[in-house]
N, C-alpha and C. Protein backbone atom coordinates (compact mmCIF):
# COMPACT_ATOMS: atom_id res chain seq x y z
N UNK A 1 18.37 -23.30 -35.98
CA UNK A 1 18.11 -22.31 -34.96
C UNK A 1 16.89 -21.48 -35.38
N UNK A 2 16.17 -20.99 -34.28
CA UNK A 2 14.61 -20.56 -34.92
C UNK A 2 15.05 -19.07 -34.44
N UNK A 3 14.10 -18.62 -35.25
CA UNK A 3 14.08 -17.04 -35.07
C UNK A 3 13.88 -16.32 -33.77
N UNK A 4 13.23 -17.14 -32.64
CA UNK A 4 13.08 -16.80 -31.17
C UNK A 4 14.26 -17.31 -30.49
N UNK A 5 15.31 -18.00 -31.21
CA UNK A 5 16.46 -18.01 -30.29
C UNK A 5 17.57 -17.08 -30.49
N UNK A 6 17.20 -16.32 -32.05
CA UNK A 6 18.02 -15.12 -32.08
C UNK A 6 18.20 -13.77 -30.96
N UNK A 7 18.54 -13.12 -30.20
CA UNK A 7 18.29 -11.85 -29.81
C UNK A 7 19.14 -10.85 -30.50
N UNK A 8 18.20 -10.20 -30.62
CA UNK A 8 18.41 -8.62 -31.22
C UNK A 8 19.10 -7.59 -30.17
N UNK A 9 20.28 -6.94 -30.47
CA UNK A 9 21.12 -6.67 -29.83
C UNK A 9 20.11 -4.85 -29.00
N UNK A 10 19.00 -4.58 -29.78
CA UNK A 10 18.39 -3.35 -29.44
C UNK A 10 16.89 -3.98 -28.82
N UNK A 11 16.65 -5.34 -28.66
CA UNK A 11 15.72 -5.52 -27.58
C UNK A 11 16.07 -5.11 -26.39
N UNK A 12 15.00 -4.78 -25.47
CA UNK A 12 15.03 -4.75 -23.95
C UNK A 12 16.00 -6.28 -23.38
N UNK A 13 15.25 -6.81 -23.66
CA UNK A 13 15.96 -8.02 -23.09
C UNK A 13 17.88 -8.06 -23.32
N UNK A 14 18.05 -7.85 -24.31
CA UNK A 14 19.84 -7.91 -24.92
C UNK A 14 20.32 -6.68 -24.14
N UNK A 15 19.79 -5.32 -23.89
CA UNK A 15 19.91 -4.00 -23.47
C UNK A 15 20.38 -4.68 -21.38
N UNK A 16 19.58 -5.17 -21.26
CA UNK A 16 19.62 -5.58 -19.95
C UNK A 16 20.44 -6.61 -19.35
N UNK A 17 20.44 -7.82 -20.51
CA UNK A 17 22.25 -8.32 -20.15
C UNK A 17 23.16 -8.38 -20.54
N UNK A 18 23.30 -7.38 -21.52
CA UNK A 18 24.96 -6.76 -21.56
C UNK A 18 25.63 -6.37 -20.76
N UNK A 19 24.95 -5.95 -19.53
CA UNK A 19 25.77 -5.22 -18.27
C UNK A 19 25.85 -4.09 -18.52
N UNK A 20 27.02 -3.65 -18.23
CA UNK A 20 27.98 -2.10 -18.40
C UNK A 20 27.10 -1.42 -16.79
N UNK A 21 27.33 -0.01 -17.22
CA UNK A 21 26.77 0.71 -15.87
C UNK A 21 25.35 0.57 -15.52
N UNK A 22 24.71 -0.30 -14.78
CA UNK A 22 23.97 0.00 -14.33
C UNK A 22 23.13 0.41 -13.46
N UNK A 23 24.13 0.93 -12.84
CA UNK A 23 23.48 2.07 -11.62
C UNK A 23 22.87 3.38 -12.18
N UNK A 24 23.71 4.01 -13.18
CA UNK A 24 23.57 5.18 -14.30
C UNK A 24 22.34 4.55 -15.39
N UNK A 25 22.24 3.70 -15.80
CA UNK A 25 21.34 3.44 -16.74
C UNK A 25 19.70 3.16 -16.02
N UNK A 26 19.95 2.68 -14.62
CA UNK A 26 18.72 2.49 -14.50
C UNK A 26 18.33 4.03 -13.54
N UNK A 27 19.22 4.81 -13.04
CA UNK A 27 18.94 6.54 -12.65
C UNK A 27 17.91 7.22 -14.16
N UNK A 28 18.63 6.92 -15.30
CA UNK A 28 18.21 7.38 -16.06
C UNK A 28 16.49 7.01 -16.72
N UNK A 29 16.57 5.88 -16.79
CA UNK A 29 15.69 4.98 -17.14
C UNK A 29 14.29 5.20 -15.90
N UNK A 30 14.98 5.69 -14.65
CA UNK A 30 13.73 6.15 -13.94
C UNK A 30 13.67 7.66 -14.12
N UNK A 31 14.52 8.12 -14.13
CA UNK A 31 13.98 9.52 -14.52
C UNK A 31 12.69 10.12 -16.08
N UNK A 32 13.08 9.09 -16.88
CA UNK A 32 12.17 8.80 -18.16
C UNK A 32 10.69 8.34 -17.46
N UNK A 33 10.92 7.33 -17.03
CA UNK A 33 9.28 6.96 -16.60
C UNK A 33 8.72 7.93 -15.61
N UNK A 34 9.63 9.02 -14.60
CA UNK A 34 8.72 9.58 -13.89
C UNK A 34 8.15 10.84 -14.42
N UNK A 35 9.13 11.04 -15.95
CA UNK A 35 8.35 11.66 -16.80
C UNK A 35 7.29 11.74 -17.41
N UNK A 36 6.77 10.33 -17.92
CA UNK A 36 5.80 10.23 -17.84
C UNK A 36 4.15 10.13 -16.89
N UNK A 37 4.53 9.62 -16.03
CA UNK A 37 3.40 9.81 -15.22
C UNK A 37 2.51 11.16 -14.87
N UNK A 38 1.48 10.82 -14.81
CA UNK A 38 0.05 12.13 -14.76
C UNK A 38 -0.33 12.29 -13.22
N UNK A 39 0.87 13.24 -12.95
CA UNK A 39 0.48 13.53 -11.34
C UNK A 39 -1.02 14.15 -10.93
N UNK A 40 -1.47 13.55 -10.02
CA UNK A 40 -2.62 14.35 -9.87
C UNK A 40 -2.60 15.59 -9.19
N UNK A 41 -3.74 16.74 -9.41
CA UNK A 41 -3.67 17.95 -8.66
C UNK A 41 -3.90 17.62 -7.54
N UNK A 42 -3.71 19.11 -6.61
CA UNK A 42 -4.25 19.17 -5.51
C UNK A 42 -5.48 18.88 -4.64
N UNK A 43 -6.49 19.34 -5.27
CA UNK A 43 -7.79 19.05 -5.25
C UNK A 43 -8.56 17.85 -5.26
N UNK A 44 -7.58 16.52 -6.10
CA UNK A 44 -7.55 15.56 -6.25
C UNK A 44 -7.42 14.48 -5.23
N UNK A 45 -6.16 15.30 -5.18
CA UNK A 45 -5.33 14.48 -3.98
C UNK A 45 -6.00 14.37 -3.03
N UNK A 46 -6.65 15.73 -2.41
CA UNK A 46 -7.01 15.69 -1.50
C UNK A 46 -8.19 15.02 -1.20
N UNK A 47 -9.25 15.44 -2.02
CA UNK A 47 -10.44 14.74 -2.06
C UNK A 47 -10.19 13.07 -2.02
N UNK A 48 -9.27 12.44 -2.30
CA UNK A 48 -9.25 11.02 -2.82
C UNK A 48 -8.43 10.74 -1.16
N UNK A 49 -7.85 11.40 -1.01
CA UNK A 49 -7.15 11.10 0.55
C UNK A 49 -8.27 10.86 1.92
N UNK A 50 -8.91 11.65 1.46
CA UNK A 50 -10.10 11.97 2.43
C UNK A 50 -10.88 11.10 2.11
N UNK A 51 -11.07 10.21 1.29
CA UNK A 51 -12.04 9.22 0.69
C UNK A 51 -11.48 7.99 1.60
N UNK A 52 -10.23 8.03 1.11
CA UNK A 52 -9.34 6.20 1.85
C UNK A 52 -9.24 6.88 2.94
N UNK A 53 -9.06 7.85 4.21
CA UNK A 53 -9.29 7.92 5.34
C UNK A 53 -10.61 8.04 5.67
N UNK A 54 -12.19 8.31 5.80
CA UNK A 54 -12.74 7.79 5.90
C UNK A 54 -13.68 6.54 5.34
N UNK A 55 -12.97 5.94 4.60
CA UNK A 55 -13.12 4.44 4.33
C UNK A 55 -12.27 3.39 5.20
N UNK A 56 -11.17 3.82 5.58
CA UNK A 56 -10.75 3.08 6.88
C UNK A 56 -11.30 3.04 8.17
N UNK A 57 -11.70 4.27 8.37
CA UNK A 57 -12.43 4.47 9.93
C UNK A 57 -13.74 4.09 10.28
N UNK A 58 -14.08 3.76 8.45
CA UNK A 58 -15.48 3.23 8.26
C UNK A 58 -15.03 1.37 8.96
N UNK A 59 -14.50 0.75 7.77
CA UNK A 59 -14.03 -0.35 7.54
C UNK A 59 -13.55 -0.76 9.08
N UNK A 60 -13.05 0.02 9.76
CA UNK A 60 -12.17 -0.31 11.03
C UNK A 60 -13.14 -0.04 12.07
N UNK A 61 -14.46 1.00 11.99
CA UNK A 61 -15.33 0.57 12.94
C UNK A 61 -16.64 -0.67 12.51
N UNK A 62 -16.84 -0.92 11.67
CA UNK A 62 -17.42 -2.05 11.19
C UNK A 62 -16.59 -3.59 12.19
N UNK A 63 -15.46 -3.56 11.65
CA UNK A 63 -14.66 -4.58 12.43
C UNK A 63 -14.84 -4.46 13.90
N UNK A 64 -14.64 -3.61 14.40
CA UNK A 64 -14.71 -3.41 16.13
C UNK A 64 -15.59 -4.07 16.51
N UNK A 65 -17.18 -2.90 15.84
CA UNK A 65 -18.37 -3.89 16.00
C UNK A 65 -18.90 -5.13 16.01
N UNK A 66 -18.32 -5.81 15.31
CA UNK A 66 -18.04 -7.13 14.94
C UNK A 66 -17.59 -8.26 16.12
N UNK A 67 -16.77 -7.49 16.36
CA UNK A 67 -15.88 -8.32 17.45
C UNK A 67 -16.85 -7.78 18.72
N UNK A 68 -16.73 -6.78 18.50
CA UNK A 68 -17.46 -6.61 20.25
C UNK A 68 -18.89 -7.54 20.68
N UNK A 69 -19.30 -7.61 19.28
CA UNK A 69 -20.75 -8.64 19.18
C UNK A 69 -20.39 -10.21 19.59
N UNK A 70 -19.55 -10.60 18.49
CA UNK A 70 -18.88 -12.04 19.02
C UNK A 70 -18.32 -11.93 20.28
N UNK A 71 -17.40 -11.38 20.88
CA UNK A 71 -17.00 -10.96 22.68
C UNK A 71 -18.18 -11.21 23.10
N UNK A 72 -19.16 -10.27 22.96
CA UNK A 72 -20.35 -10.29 24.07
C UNK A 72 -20.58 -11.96 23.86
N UNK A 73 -21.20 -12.00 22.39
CA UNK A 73 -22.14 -13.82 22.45
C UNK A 73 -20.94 -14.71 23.08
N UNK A 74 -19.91 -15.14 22.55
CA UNK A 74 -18.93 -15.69 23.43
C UNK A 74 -19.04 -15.67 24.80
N UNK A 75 -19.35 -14.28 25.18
CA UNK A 75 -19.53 -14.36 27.01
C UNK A 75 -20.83 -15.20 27.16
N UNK A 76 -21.93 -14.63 26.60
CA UNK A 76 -23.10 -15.21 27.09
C UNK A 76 -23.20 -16.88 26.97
N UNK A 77 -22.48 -17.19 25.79
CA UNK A 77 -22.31 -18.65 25.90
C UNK A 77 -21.44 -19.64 26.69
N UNK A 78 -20.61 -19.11 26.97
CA UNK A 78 -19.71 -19.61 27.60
C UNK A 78 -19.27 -18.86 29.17
């Protein structure tokens, strides 16, 4: 038997199919990671919100245009 078929009873992997509660373990287990995360400020937010909304309205009138050009040549050709 090789050493990668051992599992270690304090890996992630062994932790995860032992079972037991895991409705409670994984509440917890997200409460840890949303600890970590680096919320951004306000100022941030906002500015970066305002960036992907007009980058859509950009992106989404680019497309229109697009089509309205092919519509027209389509008409004229056909």
């Amino acid at each position: 038997m090789n050493k990668k078929d051992i599992v270690k009873k304090d890996t992630p992997a062994a932790k995860e199919s032992a079972g037991g509660n895991g409705a409670t373990e994984f509440a917890i287990q997200t409460k840890e990671e949303l600890g970590k995360v680096v919320w951004p400020s306000r100022q941030q937010l906002i500015s970066e919100s305002a960036a992907v909304i007009l980058m859509v309205i950009l992106v989404s009138t680019i497309i229109y245009l697009i089509d309205k050009f092919f519509t027209w040549g389509a008409g004229k050709v056909f």
